[in-house]
N, C-alpha and C. Protein backbone atom coordinates (compact mmCIF):
# COMPACT_ATOMS: atom_id res chain seq x y z
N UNK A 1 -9.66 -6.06 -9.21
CA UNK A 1 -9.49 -7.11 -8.23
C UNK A 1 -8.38 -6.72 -7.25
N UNK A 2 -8.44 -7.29 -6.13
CA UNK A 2 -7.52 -7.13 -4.95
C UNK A 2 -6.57 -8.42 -4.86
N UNK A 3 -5.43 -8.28 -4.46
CA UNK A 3 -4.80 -9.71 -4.09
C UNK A 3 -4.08 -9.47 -3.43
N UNK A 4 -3.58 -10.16 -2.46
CA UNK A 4 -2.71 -9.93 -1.16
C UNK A 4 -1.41 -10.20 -1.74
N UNK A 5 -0.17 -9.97 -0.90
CA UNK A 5 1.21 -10.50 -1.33
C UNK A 5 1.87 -10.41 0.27
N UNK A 6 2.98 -11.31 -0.07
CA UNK A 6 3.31 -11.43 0.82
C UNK A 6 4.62 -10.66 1.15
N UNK A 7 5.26 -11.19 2.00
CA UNK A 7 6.55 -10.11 2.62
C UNK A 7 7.58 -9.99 1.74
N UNK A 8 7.80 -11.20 1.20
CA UNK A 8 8.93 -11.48 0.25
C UNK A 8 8.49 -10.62 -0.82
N UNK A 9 7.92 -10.87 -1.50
CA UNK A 9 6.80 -10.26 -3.13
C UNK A 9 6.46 -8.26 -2.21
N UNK A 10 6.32 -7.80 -1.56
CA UNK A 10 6.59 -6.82 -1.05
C UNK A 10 7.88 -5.92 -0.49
N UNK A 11 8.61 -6.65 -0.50
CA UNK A 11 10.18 -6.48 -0.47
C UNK A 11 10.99 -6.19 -1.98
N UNK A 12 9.86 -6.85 -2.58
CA UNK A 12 11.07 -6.88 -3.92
C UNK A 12 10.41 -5.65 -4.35
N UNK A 13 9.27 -5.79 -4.83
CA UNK A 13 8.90 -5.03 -5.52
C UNK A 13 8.69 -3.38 -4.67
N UNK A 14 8.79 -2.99 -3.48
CA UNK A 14 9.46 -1.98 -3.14
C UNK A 14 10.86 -1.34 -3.41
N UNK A 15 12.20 -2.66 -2.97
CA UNK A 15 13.21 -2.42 -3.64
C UNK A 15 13.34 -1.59 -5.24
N UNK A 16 12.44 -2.41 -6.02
CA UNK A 16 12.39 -2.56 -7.63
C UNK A 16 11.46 -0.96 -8.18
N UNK A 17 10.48 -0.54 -7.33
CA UNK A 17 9.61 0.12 -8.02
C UNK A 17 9.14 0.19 -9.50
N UNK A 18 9.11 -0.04 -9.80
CA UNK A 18 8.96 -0.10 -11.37
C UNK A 18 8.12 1.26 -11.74
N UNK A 19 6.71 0.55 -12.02
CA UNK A 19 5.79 1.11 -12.05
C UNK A 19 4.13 1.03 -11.02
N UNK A 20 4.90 0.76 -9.76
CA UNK A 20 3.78 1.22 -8.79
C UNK A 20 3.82 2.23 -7.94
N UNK A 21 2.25 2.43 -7.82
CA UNK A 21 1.94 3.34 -6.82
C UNK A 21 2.37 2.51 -5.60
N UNK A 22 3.13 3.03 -4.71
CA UNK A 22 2.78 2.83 -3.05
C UNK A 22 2.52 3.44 -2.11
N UNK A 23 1.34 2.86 -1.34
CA UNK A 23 0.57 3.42 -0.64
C UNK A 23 0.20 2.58 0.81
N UNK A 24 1.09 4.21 1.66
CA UNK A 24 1.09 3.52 3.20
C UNK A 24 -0.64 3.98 3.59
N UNK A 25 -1.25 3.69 4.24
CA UNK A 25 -2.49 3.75 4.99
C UNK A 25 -2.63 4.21 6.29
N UNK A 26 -1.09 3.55 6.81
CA UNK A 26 -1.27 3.51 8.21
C UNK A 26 -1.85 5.02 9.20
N UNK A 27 -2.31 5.44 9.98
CA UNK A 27 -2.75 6.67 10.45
C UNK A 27 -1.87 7.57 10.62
N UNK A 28 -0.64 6.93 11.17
CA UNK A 28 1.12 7.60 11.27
C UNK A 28 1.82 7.05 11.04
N UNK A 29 2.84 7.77 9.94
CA UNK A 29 4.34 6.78 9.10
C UNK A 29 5.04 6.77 10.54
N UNK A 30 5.73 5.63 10.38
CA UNK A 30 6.84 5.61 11.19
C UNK A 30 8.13 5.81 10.99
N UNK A 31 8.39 4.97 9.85
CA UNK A 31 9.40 5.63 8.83
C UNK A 31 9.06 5.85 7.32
N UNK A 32 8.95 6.58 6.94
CA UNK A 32 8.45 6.51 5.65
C UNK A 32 9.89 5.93 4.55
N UNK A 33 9.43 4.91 3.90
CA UNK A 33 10.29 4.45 2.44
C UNK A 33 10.35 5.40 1.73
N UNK A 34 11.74 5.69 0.60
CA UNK A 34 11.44 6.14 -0.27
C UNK A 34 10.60 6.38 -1.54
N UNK A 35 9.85 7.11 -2.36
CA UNK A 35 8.87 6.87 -2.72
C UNK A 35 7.94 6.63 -2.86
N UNK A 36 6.99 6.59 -1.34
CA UNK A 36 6.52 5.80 -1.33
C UNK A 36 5.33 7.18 -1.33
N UNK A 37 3.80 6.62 -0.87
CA UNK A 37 2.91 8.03 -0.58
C UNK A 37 2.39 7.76 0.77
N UNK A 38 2.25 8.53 1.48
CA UNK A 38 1.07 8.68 3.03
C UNK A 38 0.21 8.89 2.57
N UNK A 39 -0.85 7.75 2.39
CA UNK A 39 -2.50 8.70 2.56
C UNK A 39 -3.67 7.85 3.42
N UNK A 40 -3.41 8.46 4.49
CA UNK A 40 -3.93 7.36 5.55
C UNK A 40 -5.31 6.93 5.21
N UNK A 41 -5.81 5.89 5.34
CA UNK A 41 -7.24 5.22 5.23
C UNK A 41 -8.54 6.21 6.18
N UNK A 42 -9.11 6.17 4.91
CA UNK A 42 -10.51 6.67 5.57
C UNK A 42 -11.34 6.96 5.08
N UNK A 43 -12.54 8.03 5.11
CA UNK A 43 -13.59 7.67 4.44
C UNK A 43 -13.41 8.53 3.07
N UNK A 44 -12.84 9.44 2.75
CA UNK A 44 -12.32 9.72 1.86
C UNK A 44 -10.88 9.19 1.07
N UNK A 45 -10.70 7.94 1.54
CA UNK A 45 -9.33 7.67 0.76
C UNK A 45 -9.45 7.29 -0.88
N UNK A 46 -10.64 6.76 -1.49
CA UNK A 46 -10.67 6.70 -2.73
C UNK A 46 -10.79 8.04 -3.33
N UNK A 47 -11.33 8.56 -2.92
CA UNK A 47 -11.25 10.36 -3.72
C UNK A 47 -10.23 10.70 -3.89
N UNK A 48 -9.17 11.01 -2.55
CA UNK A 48 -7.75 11.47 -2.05
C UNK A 48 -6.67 10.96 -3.41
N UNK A 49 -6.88 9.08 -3.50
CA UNK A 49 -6.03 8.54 -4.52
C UNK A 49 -6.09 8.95 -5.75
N UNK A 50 -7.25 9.11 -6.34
CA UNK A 50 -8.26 9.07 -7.70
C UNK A 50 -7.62 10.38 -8.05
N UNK A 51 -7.81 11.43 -7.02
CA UNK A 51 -7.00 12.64 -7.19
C UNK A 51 -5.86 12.45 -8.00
N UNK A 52 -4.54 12.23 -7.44
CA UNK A 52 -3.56 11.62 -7.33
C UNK A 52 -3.29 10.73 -8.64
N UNK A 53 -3.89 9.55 -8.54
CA UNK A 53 -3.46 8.44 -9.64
C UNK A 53 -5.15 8.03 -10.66
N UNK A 54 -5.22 8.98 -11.38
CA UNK A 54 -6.20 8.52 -12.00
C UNK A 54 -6.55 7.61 -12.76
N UNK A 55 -5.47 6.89 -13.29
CA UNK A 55 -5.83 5.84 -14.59
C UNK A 55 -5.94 4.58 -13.44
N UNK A 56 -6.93 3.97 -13.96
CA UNK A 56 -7.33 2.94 -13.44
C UNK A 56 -6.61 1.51 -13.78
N UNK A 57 -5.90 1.81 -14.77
CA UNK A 57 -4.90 0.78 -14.77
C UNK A 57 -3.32 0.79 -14.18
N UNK A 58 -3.71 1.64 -13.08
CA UNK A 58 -2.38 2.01 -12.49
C UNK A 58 -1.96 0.76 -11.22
N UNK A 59 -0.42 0.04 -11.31
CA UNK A 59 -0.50 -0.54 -9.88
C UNK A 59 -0.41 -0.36 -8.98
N UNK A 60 -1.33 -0.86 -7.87
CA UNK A 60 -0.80 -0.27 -6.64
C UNK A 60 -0.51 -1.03 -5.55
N UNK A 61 0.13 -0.90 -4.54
CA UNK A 61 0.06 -1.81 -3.07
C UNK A 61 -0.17 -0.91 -2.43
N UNK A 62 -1.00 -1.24 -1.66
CA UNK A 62 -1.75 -0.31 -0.34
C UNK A 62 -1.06 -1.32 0.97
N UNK A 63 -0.51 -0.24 2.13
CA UNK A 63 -0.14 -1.63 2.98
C UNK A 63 0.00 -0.60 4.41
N UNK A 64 0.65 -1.53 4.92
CA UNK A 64 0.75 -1.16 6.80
C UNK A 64 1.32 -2.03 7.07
N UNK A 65 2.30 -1.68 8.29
CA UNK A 65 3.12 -2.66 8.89
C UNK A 65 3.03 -3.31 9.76
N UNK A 66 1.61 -2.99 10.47
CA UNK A 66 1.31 -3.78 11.58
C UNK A 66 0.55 -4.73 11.14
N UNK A 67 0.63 -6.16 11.09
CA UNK A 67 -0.19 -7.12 10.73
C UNK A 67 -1.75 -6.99 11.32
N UNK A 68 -1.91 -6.45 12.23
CA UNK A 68 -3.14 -6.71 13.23
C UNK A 68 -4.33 -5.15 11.96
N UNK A 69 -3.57 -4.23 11.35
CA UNK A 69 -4.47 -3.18 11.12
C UNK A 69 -4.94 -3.79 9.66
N UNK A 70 -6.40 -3.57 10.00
CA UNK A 70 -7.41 -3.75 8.19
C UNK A 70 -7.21 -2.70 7.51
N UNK A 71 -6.60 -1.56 7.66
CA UNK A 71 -6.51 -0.56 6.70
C UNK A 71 -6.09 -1.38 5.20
N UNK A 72 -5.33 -1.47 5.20
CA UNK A 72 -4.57 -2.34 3.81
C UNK A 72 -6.05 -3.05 3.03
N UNK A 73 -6.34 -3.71 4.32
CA UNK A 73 -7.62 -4.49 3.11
C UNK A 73 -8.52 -3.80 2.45
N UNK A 74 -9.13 -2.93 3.63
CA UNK A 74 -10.09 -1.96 3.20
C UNK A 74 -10.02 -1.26 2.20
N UNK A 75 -8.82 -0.48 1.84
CA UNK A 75 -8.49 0.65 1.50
C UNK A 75 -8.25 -0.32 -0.14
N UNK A 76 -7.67 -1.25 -0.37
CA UNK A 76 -7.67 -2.48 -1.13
C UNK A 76 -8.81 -2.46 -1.96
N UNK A 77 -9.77 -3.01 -0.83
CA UNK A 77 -11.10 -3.68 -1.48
C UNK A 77 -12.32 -2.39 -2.25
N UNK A 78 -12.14 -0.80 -1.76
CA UNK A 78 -12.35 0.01 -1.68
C UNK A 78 -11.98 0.61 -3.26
N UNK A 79 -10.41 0.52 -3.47
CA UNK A 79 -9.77 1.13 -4.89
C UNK A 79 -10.31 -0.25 -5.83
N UNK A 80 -10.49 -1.47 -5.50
CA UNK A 80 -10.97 -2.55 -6.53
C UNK A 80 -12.46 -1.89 -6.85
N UNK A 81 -13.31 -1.86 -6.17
CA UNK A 81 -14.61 -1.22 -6.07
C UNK A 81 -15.20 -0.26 -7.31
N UNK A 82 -13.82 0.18 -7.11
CA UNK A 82 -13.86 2.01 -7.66
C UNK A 82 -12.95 1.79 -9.11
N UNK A 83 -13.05 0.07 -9.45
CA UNK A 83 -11.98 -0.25 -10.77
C UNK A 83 -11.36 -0.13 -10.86
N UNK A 84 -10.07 0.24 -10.18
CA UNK A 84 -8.90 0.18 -10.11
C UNK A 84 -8.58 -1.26 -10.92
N UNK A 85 -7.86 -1.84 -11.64
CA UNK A 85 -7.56 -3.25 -11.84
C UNK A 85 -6.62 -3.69 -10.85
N UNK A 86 -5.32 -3.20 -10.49
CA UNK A 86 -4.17 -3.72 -10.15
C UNK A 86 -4.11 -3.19 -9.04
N UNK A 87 -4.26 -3.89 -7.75
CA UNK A 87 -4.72 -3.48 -6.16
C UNK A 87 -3.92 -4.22 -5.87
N UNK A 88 -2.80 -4.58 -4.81
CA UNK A 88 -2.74 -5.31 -4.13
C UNK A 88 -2.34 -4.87 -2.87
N UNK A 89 -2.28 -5.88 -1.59
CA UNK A 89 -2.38 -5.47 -0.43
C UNK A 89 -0.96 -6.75 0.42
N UNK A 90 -0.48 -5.23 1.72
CA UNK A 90 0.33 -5.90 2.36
C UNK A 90 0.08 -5.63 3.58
N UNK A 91 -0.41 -6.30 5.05
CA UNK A 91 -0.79 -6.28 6.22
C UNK A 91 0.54 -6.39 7.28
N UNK A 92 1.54 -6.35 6.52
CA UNK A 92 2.68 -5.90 7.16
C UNK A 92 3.01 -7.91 8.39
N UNK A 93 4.17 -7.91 9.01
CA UNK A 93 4.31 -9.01 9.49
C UNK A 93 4.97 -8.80 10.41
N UNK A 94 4.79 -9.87 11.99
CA UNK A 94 5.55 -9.65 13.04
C UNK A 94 6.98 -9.57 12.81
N UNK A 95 7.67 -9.90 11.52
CA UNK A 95 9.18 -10.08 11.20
C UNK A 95 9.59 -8.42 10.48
N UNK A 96 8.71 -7.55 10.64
CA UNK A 96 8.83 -6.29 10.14
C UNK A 96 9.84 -5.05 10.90
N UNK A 97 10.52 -5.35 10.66
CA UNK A 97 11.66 -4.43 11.07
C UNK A 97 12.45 -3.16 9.90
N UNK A 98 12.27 -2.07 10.55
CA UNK A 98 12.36 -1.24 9.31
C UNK A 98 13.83 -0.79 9.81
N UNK A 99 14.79 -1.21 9.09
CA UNK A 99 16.05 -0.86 9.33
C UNK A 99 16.54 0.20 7.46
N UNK A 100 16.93 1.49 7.97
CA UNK A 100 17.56 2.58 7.35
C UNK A 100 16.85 2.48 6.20
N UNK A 101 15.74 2.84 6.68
CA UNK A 101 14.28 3.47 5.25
C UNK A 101 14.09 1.78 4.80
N UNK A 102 14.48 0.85 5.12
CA UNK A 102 14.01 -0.74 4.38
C UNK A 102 13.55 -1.35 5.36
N UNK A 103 13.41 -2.44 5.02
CA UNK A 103 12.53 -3.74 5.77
C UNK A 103 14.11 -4.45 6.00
N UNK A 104 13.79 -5.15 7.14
CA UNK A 104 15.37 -5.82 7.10
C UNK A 104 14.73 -7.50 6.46
């Protein structure tokens, strides 16, 4: 399944990493976070990941910072598809300001 989160719940759990995958989509990082992975959306992006993170019980957030781009969903609805369990998605928000590798 896929589930969205929001800015706050994407903030933390970037801060926190625990145990997720993160995964920018966007076509070009702008700044890339620490830890985080580039693998831009496309028609090969479930292969690219699967590569990468094979267990299907792995978490992930797939996201982008521009609110306006579907990559996030797609790329989302795409790894749910393909069984992933733990998908979630962040479409990024007009309050997105990336100050020194963070979100302010």
């Amino acid at each position: 399944m896929k589930y969205e989160i929001s800015r706050e719940v994407f903030k933390q759990r970037l801060n926190e990493k625990l145990n997720f995958a993160f995964i920018d989509v966007q076509s070009k990082v702008v700044v890339p976070f620490e830890g985080t992975n580039h693998m831009p959306y496309g028609q090969d992006f479930v292969g690219q990941f699967s590569g990468k993170f094979p267990a299907k019980s792995q978490n992930v957030i797939v996201y982008a910072l521009n609110p306006a781009d579907e990559a996030p969903v797609k790329a989302a609805e795409d790894l749910a598809n393909a069984g992933y369990q733990f998908v979630y998605f962040y479409r990024g928000s007009d309050k997105d300001l990336v100050l020194d590798k963070g979100l302010n």
